[in-house]
N, C-alpha and C. Protein backbone atom coordinates (compact mmCIF):
# COMPACT_ATOMS: atom_id res chain seq x y z
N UNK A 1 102.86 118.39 228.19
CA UNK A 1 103.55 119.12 227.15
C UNK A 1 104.01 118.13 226.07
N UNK A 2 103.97 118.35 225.05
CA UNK A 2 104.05 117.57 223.81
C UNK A 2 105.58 117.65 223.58
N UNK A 3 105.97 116.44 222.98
CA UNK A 3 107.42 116.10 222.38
C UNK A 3 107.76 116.70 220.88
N UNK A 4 108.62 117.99 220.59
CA UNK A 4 107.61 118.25 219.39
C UNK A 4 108.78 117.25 218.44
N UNK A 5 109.90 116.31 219.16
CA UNK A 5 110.40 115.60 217.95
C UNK A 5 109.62 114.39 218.00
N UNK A 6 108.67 113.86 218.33
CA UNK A 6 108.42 112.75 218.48
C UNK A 6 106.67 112.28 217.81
N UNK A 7 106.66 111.74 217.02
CA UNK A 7 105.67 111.50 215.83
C UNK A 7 104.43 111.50 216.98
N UNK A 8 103.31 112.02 216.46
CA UNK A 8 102.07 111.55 217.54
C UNK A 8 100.94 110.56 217.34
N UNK A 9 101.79 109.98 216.08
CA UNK A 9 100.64 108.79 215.62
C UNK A 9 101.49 107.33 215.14
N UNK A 10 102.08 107.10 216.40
CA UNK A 10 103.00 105.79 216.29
C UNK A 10 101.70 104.77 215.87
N UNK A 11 100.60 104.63 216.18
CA UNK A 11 100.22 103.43 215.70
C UNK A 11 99.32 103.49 214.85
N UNK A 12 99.16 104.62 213.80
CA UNK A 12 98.42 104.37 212.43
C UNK A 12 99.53 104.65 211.70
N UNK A 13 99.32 103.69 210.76
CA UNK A 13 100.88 103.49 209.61
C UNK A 13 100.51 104.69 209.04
N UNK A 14 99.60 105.32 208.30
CA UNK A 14 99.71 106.12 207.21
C UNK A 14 99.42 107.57 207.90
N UNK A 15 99.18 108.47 208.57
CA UNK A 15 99.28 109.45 209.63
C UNK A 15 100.70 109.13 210.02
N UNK A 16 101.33 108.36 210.44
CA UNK A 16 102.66 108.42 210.96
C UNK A 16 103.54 108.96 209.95
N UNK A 17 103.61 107.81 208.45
CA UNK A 17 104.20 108.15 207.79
C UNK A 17 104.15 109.81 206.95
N UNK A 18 102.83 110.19 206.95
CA UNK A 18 102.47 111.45 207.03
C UNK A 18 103.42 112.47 207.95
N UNK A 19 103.62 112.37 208.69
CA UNK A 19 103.85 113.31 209.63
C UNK A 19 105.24 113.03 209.25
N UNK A 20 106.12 111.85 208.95
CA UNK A 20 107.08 111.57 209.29
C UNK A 20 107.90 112.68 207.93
N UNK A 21 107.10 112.37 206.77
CA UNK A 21 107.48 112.97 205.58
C UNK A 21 106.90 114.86 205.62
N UNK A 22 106.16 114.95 206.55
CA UNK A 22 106.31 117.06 206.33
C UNK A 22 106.78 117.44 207.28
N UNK A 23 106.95 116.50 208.73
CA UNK A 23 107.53 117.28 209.54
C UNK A 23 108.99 116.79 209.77
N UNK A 24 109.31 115.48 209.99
CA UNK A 24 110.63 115.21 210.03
C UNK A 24 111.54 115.61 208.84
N UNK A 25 111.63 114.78 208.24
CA UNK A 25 112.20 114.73 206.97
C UNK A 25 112.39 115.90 206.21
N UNK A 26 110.90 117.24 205.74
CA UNK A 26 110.99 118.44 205.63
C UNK A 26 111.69 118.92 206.73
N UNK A 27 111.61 119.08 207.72
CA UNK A 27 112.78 119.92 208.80
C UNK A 27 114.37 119.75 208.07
N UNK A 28 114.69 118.20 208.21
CA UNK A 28 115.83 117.80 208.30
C UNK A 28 115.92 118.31 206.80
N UNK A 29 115.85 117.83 205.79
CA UNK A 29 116.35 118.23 204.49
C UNK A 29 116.33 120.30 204.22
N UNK A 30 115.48 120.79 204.78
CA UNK A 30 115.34 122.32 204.84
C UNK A 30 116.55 122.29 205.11
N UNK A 31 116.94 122.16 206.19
CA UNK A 31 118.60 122.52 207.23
C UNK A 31 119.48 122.25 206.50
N UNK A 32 119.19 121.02 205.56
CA UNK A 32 120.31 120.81 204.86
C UNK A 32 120.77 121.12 203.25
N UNK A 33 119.04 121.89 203.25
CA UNK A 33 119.05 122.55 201.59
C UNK A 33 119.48 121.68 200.85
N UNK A 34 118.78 120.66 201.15
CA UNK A 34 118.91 119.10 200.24
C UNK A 34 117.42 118.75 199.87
N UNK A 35 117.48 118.90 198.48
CA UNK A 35 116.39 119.06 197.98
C UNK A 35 116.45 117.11 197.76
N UNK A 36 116.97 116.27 197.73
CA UNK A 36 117.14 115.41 197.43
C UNK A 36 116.52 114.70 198.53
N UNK A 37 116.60 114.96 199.54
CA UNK A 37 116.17 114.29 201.08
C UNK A 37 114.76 114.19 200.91
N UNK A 38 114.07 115.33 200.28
CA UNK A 38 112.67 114.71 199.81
C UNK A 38 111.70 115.14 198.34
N UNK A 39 113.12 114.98 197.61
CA UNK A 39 112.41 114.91 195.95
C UNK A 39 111.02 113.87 196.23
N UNK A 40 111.59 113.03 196.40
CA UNK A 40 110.51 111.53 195.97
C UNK A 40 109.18 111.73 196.98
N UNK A 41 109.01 112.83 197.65
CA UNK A 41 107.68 113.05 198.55
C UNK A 41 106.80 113.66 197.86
N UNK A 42 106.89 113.95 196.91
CA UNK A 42 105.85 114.97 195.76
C UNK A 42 105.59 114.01 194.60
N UNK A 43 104.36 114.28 194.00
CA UNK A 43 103.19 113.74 193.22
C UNK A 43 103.82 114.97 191.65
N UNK A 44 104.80 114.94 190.99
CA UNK A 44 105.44 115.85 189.87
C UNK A 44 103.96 116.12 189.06
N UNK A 45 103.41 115.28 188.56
CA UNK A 45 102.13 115.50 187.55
C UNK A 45 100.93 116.11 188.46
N UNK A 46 100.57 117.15 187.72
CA UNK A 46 99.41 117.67 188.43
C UNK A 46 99.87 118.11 189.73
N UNK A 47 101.12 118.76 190.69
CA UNK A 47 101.43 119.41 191.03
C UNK A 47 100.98 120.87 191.39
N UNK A 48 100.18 121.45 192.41
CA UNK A 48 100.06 122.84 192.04
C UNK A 48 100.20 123.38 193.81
N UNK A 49 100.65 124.51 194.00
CA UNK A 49 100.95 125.24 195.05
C UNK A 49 100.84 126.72 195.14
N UNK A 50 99.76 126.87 196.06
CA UNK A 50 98.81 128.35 196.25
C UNK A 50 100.02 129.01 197.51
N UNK A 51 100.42 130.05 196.88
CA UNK A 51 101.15 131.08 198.14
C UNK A 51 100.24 132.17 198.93
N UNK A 52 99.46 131.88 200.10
CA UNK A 52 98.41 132.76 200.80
C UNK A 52 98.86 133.49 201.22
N UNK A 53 100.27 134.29 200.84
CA UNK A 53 100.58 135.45 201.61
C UNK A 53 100.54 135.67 202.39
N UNK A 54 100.29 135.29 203.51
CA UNK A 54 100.08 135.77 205.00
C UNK A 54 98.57 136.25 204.70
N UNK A 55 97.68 136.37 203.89
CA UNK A 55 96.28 137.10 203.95
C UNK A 55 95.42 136.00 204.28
N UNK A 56 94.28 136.83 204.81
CA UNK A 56 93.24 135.69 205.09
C UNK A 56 92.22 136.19 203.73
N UNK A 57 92.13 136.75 203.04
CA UNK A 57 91.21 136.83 201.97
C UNK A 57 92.01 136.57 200.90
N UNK A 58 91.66 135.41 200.39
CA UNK A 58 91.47 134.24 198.91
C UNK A 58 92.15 135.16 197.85
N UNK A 59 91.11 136.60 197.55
CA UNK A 59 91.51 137.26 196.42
C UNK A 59 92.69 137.32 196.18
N UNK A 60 93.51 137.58 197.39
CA UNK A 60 94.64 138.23 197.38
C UNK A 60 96.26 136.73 197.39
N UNK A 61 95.37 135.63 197.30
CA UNK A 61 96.25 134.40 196.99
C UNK A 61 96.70 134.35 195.78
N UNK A 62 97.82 133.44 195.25
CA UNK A 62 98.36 133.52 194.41
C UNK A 62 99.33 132.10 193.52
N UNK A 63 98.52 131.77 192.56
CA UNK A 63 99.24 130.42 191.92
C UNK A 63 100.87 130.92 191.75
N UNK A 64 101.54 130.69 192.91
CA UNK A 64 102.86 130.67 193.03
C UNK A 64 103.68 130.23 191.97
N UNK A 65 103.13 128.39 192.57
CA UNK A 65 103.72 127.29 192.11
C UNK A 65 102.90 126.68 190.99
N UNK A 66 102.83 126.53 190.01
CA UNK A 66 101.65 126.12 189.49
C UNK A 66 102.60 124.36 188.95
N UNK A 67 104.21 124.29 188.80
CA UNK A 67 104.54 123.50 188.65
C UNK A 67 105.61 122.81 190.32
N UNK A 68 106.06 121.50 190.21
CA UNK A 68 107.06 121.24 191.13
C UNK A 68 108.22 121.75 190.96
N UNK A 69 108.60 121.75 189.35
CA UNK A 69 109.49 122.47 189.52
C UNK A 69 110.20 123.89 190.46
N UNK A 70 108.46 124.26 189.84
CA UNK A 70 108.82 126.64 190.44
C UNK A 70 108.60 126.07 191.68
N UNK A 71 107.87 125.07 192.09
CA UNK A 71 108.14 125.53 193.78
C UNK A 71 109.53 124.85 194.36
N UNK A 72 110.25 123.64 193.59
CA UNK A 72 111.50 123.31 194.22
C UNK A 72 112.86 124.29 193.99
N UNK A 73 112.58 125.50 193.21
CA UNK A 73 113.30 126.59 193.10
C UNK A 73 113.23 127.16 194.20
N UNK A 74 111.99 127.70 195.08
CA UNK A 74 111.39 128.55 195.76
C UNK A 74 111.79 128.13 197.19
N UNK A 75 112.07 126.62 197.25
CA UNK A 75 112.52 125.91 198.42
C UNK A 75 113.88 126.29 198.50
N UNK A 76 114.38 125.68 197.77
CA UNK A 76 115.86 125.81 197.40
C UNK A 76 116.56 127.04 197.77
N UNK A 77 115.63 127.94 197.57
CA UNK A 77 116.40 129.68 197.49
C UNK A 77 116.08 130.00 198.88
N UNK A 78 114.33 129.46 199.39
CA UNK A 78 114.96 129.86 200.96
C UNK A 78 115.46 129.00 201.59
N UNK A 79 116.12 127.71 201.55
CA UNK A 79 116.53 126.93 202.15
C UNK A 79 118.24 127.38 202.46
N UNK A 80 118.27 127.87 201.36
CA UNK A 80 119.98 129.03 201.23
C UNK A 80 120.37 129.92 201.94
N UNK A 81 118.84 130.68 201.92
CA UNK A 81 118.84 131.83 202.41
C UNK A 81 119.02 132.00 203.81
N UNK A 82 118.02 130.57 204.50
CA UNK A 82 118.16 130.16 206.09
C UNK A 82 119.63 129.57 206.29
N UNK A 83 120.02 128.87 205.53
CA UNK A 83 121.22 128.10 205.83
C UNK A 83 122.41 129.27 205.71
N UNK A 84 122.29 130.44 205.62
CA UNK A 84 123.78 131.64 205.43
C UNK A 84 123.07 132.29 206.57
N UNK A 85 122.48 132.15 207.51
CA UNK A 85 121.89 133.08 208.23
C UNK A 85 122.54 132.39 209.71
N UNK A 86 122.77 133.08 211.04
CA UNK A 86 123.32 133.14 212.02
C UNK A 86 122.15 132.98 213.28
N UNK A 87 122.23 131.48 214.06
CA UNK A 87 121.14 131.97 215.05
C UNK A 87 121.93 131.58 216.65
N UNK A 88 121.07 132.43 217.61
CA UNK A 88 121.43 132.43 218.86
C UNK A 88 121.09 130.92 219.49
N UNK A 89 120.01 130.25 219.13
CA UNK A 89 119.75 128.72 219.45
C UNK A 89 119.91 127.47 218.16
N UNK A 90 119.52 126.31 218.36
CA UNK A 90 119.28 125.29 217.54
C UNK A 90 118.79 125.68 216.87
N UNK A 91 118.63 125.55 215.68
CA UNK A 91 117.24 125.98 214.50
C UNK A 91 116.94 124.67 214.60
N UNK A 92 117.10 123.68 214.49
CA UNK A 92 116.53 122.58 214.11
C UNK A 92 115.66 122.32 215.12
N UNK A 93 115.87 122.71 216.76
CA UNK A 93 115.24 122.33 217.70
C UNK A 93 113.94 123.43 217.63
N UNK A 94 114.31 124.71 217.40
CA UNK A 94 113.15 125.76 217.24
C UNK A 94 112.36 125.65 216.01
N UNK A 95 113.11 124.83 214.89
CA UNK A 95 111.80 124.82 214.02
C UNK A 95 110.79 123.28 214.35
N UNK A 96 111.56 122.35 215.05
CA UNK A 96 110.43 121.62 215.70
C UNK A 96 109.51 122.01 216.59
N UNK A 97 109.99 122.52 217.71
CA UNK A 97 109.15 123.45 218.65
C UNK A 97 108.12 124.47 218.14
N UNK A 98 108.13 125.32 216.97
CA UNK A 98 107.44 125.45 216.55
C UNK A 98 106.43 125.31 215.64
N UNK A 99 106.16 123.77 215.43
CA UNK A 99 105.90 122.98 214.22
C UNK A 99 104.80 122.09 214.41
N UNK A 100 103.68 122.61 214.32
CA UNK A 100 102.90 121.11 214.79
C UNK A 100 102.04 121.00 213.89
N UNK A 101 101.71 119.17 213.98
CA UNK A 101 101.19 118.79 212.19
C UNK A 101 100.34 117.22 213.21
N UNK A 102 98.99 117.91 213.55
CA UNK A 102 98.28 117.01 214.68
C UNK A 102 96.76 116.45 214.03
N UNK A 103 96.88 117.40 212.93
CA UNK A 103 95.14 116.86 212.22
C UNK A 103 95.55 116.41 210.49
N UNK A 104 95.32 115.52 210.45
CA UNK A 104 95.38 114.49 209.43
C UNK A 104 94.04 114.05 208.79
N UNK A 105 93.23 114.21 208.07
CA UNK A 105 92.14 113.87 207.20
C UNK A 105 92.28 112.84 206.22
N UNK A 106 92.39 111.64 206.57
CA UNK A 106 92.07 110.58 205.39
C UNK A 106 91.10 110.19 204.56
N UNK A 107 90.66 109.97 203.18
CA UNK A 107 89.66 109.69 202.79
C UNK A 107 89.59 108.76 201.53
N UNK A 108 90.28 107.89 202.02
CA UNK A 108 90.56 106.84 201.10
C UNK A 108 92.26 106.62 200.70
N UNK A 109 92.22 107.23 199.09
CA UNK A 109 93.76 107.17 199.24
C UNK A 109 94.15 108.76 199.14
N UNK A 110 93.51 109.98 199.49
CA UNK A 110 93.56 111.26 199.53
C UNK A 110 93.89 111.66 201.42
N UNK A 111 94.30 112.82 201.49
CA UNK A 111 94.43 113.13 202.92
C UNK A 111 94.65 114.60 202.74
N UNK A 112 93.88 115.04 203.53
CA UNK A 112 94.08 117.04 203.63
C UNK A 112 95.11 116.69 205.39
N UNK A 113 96.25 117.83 205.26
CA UNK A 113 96.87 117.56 206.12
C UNK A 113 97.20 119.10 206.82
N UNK A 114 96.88 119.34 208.11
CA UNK A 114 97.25 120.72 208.18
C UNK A 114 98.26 121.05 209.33
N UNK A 115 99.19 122.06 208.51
CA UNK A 115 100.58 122.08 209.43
C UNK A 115 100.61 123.72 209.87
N UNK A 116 101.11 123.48 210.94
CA UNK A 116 101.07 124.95 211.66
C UNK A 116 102.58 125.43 212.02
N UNK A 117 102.82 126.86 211.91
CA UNK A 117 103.73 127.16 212.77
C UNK A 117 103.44 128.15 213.25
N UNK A 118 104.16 128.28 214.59
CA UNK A 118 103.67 129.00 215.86
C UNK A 118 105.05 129.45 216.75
N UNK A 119 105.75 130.62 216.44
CA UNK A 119 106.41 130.83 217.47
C UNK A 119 107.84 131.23 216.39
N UNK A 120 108.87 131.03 216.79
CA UNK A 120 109.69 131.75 216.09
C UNK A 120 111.88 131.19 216.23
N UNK A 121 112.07 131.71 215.61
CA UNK A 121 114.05 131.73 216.75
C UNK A 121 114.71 132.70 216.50
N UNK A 122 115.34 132.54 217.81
CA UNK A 122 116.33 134.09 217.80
C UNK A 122 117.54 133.56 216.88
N UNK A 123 118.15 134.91 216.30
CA UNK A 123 119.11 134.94 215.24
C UNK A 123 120.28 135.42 216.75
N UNK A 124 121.45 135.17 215.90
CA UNK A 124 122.54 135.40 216.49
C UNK A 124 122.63 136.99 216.90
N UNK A 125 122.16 137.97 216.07
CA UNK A 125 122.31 139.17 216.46
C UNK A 125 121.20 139.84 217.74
N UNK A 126 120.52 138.72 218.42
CA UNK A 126 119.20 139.20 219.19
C UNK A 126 118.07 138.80 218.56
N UNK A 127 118.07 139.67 217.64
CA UNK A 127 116.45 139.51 216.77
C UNK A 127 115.36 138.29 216.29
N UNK A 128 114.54 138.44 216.47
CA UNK A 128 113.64 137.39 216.41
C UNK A 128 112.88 137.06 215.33
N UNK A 129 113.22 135.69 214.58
CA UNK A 129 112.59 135.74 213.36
C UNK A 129 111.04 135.03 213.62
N UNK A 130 110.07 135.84 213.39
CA UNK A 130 108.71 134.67 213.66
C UNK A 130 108.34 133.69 212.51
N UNK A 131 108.31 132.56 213.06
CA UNK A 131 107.49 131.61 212.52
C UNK A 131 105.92 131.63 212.63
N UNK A 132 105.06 131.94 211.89
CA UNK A 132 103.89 132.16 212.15
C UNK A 132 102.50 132.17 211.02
N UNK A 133 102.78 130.67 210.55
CA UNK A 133 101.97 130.38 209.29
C UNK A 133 101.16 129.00 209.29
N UNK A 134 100.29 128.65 208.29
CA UNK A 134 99.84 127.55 208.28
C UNK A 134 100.06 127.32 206.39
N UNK A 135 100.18 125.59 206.80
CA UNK A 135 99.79 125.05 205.43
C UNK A 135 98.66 124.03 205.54
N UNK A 136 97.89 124.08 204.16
CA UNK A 136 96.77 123.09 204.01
C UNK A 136 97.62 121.83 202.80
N UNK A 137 97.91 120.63 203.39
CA UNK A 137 99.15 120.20 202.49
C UNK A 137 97.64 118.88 201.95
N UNK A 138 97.70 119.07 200.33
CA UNK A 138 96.77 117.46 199.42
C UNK A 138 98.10 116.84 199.56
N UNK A 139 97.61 115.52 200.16
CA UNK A 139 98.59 114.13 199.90
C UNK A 139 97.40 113.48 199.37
N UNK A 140 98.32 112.10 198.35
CA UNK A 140 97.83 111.26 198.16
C UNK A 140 98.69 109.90 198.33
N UNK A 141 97.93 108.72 197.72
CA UNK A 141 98.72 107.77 198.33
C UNK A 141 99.40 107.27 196.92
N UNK A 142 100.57 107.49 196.52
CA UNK A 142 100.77 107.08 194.96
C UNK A 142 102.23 106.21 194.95
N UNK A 143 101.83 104.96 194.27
CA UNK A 143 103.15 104.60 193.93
C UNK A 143 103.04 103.58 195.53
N UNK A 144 102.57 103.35 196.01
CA UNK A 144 102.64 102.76 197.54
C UNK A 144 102.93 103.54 198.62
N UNK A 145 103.28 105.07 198.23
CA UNK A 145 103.29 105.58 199.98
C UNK A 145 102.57 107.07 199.76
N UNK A 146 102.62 107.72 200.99
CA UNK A 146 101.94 109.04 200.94
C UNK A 146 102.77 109.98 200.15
N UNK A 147 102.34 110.90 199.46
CA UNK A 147 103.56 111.85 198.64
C UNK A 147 102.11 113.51 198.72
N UNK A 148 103.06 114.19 198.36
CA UNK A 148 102.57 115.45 198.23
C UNK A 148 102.15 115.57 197.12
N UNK A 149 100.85 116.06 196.79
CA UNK A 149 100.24 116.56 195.29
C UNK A 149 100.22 118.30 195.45
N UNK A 150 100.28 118.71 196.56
CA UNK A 150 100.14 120.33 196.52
C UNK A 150 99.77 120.51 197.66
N UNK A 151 99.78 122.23 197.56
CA UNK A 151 99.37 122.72 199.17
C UNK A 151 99.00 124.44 198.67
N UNK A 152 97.65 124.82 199.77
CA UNK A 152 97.40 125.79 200.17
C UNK A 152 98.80 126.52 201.63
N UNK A 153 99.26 127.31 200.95
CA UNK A 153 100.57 127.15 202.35
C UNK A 153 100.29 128.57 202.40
N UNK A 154 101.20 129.35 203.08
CA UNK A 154 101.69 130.61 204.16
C UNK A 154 100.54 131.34 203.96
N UNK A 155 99.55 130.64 205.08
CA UNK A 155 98.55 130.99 205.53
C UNK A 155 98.61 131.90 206.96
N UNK A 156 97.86 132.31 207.11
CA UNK A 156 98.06 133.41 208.89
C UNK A 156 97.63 132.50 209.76
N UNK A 157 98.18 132.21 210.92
CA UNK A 157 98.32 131.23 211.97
C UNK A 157 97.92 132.37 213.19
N UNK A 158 96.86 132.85 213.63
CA UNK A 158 95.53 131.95 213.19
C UNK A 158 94.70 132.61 212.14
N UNK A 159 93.90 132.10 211.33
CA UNK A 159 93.74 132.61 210.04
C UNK A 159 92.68 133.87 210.25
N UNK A 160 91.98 134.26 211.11
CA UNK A 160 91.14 135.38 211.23
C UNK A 160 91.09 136.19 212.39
């Protein structure tokens, strides 16, 4: 059974640091609706972010984000929205548990990175919120470390 706090690529520097920046760091700053915890992980120029709706047919996708800005709004508002909300367990422990980010594509200084979620947490009142999406996250390597240029995200987990 897998550690889901615990990086799975301790010994390639740039996969680690990968992982370290969408899954750690995004967790931790979400919780804390601190957009600041990972301003500096995004590529601002040429920026763009596809919202897949939960659909598996393309047509029905949608240039959300077309800047960093509209999508650090979009964070921000649900990061609020989770943070006023009431749960029966850890969120921090259930959004690791349901979080896995195991295939990494390098190709020079580019990387397709794909993150899954799978599974869900109970809210304080019973009810169960599911987690149940994928993102296709472009990194590149800019400035000396990995940063985000965009993402195909809230994709259907599993997509067909």
């Amino acid at each position: 059974m897998r550690d889901p706090f615990q990086n799975p690529f301790p010994s390639d520097t740039a996969r680690h640091a990968i992982w370290e920046m969408l899954v750690s760091r995004d967790i931790d700053a979400f919780l804390a609706a601190d957009w600041s915890m990972v301003e500096d992980d995004f590529v601002d120029e040429g920026f763009i972010g596809i919202d897949g709706r939960k659909e598996v047919n393309p047509d029905k996708w949608r240039l959300a984000f077309p800047t960093l800005s509209a999508y650090r709004e979009e964070w921000l508002r649900q990061a609020r929205d989770f943070a006023g909300q009431s749960f029966a367990e850890d969120p921090r422990t259930a959004i690791f548990t349901t979080t896995t980010l195991e295939d990494i594509e390098i190709e020079g200084d580019m990387a397709l990175v794909r993150k899954k979620f799978d599974g869900g947490i109970t809210r304080a009142d019973g009810s169960r919120d599911v987690l149940q999406w994928q993102t296709l996250y472009y990194c590149r390597l800019h400035e000396g470390r990995w940063k985000i240029s965009g993402f195909t995200g809230y994709l259907p987990n599993p997509m067909g």
